[in-house]
PDB file of N, CA and C in Angstrom:
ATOM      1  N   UNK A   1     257.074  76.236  14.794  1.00  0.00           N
ATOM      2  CA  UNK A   1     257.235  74.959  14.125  1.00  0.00           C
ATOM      3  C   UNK A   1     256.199  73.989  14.688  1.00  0.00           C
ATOM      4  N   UNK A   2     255.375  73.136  13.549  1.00  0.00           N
ATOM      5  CA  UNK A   2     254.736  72.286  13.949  1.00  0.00           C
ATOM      6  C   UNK A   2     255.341  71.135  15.101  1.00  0.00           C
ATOM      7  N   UNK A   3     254.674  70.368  16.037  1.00  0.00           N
ATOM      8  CA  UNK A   3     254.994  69.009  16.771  1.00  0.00           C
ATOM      9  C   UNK A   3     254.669  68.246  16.026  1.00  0.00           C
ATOM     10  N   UNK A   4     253.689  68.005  14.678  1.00  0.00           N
ATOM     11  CA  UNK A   4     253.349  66.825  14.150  1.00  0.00           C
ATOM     12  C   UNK A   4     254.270  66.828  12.899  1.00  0.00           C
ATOM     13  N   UNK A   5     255.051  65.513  13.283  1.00  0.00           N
ATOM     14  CA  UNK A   5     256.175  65.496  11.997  1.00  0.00           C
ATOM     15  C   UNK A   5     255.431  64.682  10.638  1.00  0.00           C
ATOM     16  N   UNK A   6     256.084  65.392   9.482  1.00  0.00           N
ATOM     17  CA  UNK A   6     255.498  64.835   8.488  1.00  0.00           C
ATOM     18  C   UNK A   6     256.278  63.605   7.817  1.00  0.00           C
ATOM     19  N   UNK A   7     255.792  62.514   7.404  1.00  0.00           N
ATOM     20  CA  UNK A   7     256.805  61.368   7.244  1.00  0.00           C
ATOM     21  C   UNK A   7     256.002  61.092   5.997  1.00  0.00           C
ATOM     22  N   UNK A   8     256.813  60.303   5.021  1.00  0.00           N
ATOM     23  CA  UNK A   8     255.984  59.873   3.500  1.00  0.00           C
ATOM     24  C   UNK A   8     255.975  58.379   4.440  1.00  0.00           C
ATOM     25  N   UNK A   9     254.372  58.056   3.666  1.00  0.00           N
ATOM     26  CA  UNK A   9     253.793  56.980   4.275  1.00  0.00           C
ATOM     27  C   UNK A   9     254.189  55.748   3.426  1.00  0.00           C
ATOM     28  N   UNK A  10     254.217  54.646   3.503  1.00  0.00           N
ATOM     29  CA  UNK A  10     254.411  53.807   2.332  1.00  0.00           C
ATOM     30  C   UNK A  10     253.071  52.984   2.160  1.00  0.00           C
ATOM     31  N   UNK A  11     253.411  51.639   1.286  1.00  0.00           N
ATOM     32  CA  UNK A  11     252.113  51.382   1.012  1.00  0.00           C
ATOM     33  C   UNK A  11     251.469  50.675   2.416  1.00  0.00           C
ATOM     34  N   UNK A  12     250.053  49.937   2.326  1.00  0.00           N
ATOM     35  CA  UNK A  12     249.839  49.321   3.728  1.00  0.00           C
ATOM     36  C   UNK A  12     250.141  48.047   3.435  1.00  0.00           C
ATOM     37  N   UNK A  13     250.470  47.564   4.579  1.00  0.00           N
ATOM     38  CA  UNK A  13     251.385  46.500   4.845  1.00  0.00           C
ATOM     39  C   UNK A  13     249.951  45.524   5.380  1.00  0.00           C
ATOM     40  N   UNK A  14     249.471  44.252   4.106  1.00  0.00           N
ATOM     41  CA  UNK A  14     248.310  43.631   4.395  1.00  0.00           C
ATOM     42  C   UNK A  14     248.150  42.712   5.390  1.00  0.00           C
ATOM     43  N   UNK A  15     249.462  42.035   5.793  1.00  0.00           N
ATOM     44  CA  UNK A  15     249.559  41.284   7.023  1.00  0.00           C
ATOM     45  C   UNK A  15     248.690  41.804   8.663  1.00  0.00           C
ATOM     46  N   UNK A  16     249.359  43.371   8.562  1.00  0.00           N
ATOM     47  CA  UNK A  16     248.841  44.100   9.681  1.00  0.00           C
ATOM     48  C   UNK A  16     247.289  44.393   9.546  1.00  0.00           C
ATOM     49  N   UNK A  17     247.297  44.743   8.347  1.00  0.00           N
ATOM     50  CA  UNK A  17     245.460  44.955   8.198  1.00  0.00           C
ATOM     51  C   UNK A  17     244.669  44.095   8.206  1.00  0.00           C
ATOM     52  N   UNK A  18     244.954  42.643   7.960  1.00  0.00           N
ATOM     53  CA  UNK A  18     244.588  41.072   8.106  1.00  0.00           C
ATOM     54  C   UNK A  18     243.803  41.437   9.853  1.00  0.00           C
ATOM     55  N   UNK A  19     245.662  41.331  10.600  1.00  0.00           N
ATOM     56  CA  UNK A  19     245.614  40.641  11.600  1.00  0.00           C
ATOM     57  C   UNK A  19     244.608  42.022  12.975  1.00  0.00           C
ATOM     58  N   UNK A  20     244.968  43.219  12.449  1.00  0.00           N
ATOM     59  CA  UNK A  20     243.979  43.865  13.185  1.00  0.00           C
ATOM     60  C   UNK A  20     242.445  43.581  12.632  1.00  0.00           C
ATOM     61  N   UNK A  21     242.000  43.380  11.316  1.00  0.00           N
ATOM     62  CA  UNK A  21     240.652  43.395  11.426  1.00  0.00           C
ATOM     63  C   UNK A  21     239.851  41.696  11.622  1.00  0.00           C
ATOM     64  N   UNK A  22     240.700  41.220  12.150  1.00  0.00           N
ATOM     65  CA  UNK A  22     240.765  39.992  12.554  1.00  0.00           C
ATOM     66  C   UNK A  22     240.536  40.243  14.421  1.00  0.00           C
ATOM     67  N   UNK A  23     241.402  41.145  14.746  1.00  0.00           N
ATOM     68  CA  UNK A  23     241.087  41.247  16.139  1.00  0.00           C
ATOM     69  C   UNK A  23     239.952  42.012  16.282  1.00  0.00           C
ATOM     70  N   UNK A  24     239.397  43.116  15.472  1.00  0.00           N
ATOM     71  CA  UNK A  24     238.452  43.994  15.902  1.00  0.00           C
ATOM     72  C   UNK A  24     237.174  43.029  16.023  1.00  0.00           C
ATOM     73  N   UNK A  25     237.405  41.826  14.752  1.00  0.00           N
ATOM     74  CA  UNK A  25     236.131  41.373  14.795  1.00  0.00           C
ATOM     75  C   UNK A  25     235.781  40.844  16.091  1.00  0.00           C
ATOM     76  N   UNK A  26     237.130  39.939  16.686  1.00  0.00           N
ATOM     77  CA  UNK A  26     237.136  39.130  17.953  1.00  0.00           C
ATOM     78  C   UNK A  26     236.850  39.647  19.513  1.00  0.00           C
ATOM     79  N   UNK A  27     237.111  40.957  19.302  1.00  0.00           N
ATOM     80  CA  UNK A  27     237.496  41.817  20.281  1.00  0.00           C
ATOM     81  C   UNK A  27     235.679  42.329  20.427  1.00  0.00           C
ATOM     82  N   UNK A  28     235.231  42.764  19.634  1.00  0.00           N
ATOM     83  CA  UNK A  28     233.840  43.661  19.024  1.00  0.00           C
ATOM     84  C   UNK A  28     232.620  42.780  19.317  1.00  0.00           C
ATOM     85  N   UNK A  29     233.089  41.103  19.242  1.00  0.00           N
ATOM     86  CA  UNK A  29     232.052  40.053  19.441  1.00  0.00           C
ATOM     87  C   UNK A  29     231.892  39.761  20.666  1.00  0.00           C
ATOM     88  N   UNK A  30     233.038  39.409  21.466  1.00  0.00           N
ATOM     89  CA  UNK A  30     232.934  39.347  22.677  1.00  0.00           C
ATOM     90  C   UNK A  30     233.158  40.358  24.045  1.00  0.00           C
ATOM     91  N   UNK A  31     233.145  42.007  23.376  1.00  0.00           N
ATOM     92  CA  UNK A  31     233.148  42.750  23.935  1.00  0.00           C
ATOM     93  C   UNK A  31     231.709  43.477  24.455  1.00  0.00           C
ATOM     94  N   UNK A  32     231.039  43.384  22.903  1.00  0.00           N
ATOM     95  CA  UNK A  32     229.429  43.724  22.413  1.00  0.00           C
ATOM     96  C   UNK A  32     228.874  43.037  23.850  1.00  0.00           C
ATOM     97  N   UNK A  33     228.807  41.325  22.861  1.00  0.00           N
ATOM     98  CA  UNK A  33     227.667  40.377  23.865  1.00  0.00           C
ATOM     99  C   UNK A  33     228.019  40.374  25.497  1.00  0.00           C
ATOM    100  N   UNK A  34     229.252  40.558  25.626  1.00  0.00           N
ATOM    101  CA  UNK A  34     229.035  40.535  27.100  1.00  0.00           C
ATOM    102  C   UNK A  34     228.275  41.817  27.736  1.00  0.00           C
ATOM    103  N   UNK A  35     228.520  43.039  27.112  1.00  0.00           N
ATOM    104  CA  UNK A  35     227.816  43.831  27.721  1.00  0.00           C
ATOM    105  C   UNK A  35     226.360  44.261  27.627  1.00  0.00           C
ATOM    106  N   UNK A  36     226.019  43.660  26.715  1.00  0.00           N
ATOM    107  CA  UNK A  36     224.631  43.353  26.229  1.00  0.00           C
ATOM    108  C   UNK A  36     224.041  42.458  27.245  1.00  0.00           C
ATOM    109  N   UNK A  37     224.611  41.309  27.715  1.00  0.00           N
ATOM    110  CA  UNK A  37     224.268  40.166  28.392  1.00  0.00           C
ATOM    111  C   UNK A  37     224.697  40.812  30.188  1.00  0.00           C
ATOM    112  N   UNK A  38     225.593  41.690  30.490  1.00  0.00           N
ATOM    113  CA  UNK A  38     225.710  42.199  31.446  1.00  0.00           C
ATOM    114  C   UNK A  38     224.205  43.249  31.947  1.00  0.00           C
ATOM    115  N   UNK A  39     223.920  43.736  30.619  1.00  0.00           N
ATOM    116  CA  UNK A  39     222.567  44.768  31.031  1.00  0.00           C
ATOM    117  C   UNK A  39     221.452  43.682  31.235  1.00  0.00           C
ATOM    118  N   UNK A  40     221.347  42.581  30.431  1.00  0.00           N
ATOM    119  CA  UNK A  40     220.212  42.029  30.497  1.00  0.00           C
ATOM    120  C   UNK A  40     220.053  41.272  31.862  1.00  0.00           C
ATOM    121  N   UNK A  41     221.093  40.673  32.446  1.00  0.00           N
ATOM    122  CA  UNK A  41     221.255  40.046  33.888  1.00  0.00           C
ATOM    123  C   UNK A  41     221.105  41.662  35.117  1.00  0.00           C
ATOM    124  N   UNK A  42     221.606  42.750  34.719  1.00  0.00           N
ATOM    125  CA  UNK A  42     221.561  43.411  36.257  1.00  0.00           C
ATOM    126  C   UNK A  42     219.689  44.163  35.394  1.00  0.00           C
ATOM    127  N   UNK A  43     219.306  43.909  34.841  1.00  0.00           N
ATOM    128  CA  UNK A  43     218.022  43.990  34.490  1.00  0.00           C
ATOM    129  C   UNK A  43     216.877  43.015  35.382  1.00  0.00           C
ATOM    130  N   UNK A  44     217.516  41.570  35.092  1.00  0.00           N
ATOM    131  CA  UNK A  44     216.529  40.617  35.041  1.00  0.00           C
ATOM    132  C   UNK A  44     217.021  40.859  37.067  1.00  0.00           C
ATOM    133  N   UNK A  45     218.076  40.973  37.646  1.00  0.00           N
ATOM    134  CA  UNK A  45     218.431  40.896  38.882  1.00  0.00           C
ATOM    135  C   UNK A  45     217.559  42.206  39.957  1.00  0.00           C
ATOM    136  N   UNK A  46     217.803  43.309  39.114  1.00  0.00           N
ATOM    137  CA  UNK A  46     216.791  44.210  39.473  1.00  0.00           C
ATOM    138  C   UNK A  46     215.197  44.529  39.982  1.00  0.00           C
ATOM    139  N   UNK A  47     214.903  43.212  38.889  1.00  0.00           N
ATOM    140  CA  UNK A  47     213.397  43.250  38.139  1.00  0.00           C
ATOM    141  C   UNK A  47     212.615  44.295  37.580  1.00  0.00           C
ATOM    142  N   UNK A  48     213.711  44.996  36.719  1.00  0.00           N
ATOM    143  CA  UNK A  48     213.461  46.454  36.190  1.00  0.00           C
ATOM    144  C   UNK A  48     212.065  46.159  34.827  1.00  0.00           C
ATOM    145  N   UNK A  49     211.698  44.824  34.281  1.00  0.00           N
ATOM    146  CA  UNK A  49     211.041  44.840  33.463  1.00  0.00           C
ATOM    147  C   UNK A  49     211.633  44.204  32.114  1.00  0.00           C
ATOM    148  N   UNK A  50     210.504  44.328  30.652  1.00  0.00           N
ATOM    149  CA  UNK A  50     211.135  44.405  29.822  1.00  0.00           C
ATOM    150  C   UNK A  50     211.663  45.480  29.054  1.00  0.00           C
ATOM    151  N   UNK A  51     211.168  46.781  29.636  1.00  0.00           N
ATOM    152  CA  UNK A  51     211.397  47.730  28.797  1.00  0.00           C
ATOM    153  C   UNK A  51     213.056  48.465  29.833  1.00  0.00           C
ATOM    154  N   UNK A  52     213.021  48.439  31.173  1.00  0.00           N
ATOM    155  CA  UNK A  52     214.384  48.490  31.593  1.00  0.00           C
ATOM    156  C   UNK A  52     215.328  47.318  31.165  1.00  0.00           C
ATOM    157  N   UNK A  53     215.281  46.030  30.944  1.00  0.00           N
ATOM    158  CA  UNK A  53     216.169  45.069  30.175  1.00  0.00           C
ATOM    159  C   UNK A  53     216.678  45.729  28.955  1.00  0.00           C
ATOM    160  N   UNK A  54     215.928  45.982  28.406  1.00  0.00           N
ATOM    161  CA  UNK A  54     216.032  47.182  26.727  1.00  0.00           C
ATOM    162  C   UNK A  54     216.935  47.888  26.987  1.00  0.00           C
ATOM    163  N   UNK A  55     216.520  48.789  28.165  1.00  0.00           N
ATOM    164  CA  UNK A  55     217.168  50.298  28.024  1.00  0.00           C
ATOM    165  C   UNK A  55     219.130  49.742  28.844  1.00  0.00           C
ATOM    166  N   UNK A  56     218.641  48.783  29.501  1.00  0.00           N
ATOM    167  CA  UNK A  56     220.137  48.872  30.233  1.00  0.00           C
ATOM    168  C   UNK A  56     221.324  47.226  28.937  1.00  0.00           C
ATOM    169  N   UNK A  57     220.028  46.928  28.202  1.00  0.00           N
ATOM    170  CA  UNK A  57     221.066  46.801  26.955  1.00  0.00           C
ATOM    171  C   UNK A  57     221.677  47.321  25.790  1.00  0.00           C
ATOM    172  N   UNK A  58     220.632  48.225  25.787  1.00  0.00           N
ATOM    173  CA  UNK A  58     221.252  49.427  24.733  1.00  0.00           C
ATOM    174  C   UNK A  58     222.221  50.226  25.733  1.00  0.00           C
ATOM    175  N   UNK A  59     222.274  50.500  26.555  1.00  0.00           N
ATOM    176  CA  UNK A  59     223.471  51.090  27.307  1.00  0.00           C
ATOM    177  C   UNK A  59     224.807  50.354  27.202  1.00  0.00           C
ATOM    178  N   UNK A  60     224.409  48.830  27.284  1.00  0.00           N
ATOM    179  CA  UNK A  60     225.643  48.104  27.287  1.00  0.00           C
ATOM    180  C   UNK A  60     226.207  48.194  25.850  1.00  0.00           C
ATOM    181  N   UNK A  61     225.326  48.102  24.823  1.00  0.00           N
ATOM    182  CA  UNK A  61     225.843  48.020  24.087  1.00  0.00           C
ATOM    183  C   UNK A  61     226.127  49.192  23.380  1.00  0.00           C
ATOM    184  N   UNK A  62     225.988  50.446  23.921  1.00  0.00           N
ATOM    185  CA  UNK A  62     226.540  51.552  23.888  1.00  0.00           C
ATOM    186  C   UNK A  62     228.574  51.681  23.947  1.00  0.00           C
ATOM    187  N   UNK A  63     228.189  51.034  25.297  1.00  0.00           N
ATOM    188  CA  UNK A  63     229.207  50.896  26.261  1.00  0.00           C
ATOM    189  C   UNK A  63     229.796  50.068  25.633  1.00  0.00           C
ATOM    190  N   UNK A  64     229.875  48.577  25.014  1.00  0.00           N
ATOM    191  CA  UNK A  64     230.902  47.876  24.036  1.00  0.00           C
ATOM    192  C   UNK A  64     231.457  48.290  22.976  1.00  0.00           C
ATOM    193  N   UNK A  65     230.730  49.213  22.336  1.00  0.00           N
ATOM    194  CA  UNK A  65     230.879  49.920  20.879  1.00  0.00           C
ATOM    195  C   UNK A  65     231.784  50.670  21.203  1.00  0.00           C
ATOM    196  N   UNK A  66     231.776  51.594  22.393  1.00  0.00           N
ATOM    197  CA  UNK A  66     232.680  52.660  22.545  1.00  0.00           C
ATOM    198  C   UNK A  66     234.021  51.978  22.790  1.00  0.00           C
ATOM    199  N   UNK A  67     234.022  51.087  23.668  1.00  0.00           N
ATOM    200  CA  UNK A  67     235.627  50.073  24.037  1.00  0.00           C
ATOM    201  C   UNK A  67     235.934  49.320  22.556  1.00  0.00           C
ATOM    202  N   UNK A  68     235.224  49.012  21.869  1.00  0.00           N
ATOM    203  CA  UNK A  68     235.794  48.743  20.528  1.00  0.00           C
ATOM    204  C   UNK A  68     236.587  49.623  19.425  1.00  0.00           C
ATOM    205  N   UNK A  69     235.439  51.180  19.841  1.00  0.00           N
ATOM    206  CA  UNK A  69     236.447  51.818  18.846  1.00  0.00           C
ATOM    207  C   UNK A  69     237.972  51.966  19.599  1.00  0.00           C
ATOM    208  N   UNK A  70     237.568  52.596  21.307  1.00  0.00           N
ATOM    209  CA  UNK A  70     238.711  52.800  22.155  1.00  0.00           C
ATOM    210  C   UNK A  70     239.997  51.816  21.729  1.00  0.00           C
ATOM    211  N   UNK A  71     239.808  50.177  21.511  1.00  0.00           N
ATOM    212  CA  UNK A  71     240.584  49.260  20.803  1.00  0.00           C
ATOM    213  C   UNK A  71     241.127  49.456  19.771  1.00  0.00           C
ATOM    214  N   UNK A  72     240.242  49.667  18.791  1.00  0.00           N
ATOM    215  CA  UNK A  72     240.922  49.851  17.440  1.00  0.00           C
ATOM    216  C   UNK A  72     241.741  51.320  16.857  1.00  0.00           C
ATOM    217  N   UNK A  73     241.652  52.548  17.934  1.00  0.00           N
ATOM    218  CA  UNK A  73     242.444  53.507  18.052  1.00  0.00           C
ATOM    219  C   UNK A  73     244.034  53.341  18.544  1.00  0.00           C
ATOM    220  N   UNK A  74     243.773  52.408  19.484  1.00  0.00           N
ATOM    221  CA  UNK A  74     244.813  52.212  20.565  1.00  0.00           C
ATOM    222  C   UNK A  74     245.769  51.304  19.389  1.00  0.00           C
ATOM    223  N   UNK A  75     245.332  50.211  18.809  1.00  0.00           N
ATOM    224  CA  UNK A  75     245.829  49.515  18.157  1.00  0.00           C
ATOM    225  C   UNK A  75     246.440  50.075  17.237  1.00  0.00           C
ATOM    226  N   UNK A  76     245.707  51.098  16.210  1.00  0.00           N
ATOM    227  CA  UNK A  76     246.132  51.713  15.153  1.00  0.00           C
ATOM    228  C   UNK A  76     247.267  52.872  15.856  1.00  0.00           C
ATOM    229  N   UNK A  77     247.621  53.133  16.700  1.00  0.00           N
ATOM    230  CA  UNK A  77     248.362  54.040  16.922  1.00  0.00           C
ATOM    231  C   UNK A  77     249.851  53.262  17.430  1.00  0.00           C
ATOM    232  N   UNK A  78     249.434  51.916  18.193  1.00  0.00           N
ATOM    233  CA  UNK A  78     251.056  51.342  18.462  1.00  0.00           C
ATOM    234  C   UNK A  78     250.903  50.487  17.369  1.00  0.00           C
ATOM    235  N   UNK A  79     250.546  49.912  16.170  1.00  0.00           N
ATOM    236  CA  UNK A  79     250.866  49.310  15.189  1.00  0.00           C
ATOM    237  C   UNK A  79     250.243  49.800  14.098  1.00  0.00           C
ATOM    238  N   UNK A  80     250.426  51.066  13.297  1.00  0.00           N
ATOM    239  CA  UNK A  80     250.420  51.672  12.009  1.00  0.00           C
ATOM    240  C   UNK A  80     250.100  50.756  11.050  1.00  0.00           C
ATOM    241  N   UNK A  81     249.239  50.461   9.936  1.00  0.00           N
ATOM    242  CA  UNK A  81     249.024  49.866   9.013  1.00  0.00           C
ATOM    243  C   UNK A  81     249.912  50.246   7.685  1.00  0.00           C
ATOM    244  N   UNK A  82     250.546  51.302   7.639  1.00  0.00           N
ATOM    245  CA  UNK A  82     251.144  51.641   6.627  1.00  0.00           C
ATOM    246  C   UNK A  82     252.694  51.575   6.876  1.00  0.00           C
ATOM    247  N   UNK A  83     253.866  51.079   6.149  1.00  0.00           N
ATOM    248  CA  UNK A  83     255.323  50.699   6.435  1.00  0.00           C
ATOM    249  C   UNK A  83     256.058  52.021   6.232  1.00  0.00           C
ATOM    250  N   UNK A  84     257.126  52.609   7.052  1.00  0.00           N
ATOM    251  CA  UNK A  84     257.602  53.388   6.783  1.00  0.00           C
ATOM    252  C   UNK A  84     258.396  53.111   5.461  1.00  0.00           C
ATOM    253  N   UNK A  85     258.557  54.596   4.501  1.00  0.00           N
ATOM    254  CA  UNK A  85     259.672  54.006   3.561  1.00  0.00           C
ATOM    255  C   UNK A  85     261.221  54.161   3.995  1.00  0.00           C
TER     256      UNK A  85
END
């Protein structure tokens, strides 16, 4: 027997889809720039250059993208967009 139970989904409930893509945006903006702005300071602190400033902001912002989706998984799993029937 399967562990993944099958449940009929209902429709999505727009309040929840509002208010999460409302947070992703909030969450995604100030998650991004700080780590963008984190590479560019241990760059400029380093004195790695402009082309290490680059590389350790594309890392950061590697690194924000991934905690954003990590967010919006986490979210979607303790608050479901769709209402049970």
């Amino acid at each position: 027997m399967s562990d993944i139970q099958t449940t009929a989904q209902g429709p999505i409930d727009m309040k929840r889809a509002i208010t999460l893509a409302a947070a992703t945006i909030l969450i995604a903006a100030q998650t991004i720039a700080a780590s963008v702005a984190g590479g560019w300071a241990i760059a400029g602190f380093l004195g790695l250059g402009e082309i290490g400033a680059y590389a350790l902001e594309g890392g950061g912002f590697l690194l924000g993208a991934w905690l954003v989706v990590k967010f919006v998984r986490a979210a979607l799993h303790n608050e479901p967009l769709r209402r049970p029937l």
